[in-house]
Protein backbone atom coordinates (compact mmCIF):
# COMPACT_ATOMS: atom_id res chain seq x y z
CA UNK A 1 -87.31 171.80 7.12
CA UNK A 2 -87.17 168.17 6.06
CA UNK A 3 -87.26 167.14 2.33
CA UNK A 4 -88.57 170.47 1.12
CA UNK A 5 -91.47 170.68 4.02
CA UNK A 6 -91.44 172.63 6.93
CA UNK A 7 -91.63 170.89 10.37
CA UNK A 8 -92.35 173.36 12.91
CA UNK A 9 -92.49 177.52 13.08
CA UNK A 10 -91.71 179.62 15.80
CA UNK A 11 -90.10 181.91 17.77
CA UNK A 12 -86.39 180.02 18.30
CA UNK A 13 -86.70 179.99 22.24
CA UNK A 14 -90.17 178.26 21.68
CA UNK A 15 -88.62 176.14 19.04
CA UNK A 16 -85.66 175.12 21.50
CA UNK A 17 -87.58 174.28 23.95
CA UNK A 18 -90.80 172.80 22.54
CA UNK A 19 -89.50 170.90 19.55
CA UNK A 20 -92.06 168.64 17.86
CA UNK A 21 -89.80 165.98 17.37
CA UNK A 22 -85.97 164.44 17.69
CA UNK A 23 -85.05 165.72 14.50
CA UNK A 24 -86.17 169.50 15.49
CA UNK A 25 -84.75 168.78 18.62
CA UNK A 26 -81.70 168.29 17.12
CA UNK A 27 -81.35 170.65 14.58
CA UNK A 28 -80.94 173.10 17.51
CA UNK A 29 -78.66 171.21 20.29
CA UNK A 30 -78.08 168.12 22.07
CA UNK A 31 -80.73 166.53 23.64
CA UNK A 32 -82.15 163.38 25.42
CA UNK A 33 -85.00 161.85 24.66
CA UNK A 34 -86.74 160.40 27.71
CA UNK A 35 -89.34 157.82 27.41
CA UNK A 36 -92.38 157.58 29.97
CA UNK A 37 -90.66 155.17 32.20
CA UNK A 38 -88.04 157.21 32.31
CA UNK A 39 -89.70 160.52 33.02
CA UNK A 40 -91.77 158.42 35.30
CA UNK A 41 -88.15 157.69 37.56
CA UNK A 42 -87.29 161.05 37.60
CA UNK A 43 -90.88 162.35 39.01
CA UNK A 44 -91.97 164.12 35.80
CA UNK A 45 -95.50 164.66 34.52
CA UNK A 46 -96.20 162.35 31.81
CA UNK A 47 -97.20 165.27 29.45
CA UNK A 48 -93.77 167.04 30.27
CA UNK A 49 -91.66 167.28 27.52
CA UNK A 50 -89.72 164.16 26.59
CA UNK A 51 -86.61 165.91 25.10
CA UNK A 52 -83.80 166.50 28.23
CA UNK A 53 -81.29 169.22 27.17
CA UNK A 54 -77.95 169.08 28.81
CA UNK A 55 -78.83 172.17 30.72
CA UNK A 56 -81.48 170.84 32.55
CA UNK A 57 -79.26 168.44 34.16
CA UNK A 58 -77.88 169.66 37.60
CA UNK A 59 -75.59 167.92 40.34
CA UNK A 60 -77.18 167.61 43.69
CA UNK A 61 -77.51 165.55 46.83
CA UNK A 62 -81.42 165.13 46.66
CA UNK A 63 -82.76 163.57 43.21
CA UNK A 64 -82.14 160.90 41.35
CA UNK A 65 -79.67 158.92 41.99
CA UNK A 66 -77.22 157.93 39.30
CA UNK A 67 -73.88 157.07 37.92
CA UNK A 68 -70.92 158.89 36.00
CA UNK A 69 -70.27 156.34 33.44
CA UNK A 70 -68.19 159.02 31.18
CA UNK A 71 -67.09 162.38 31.05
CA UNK A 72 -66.50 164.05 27.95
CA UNK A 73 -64.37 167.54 27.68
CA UNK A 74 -64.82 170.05 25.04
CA UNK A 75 -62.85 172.74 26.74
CA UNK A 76 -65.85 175.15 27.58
CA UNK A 77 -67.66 172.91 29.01
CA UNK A 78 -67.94 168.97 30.33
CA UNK A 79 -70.53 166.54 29.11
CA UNK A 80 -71.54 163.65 31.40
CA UNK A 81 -73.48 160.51 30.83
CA UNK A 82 -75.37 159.49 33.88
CA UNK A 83 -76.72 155.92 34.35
CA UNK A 84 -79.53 156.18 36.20
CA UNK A 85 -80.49 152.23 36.54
């Protein structure tokens, strides 16, 4: 809900996954939001989803290339943000 009017309804896997917008998107978890271009680099359909949760991202030799500009701990786990040109 935003200002008294509901945004989206769902189950909350289909709500995590397939937000409507940023704001859903965040009301549930980080999350990237990837414009064409960039979905475009990174060999995505244009009608994928646009929103990038951190646990889609996975360290690999074949992919996009890209850059650890910072690392961020929070004990659990480690964030990263990746420049990827």
């Amino acid at each position: 809900m935003r200002a008294g009017h509901v945004l989206q309804q769902g189950a909350p896997a289909a709500l995590y996954q397939q937000p409507v917008d940023g704001y859903v998107a965040g009301l549930l978890g980080s999350f990237t939001e990837l414009s064409d271009q960039e979905k475009k680099q990174l060999g995505w359909q244009r009608n994928a989803s646009r929103f990038f949760r951190p646990e889609h991202f996975v360290l690999s030799d074949e992919g996009v290339a890209g850059t650890v500009v910072r690392l961020l701990f929070f004990g659990a786990h480690v964030d990263a943000l990746v420049d990827i040109g």
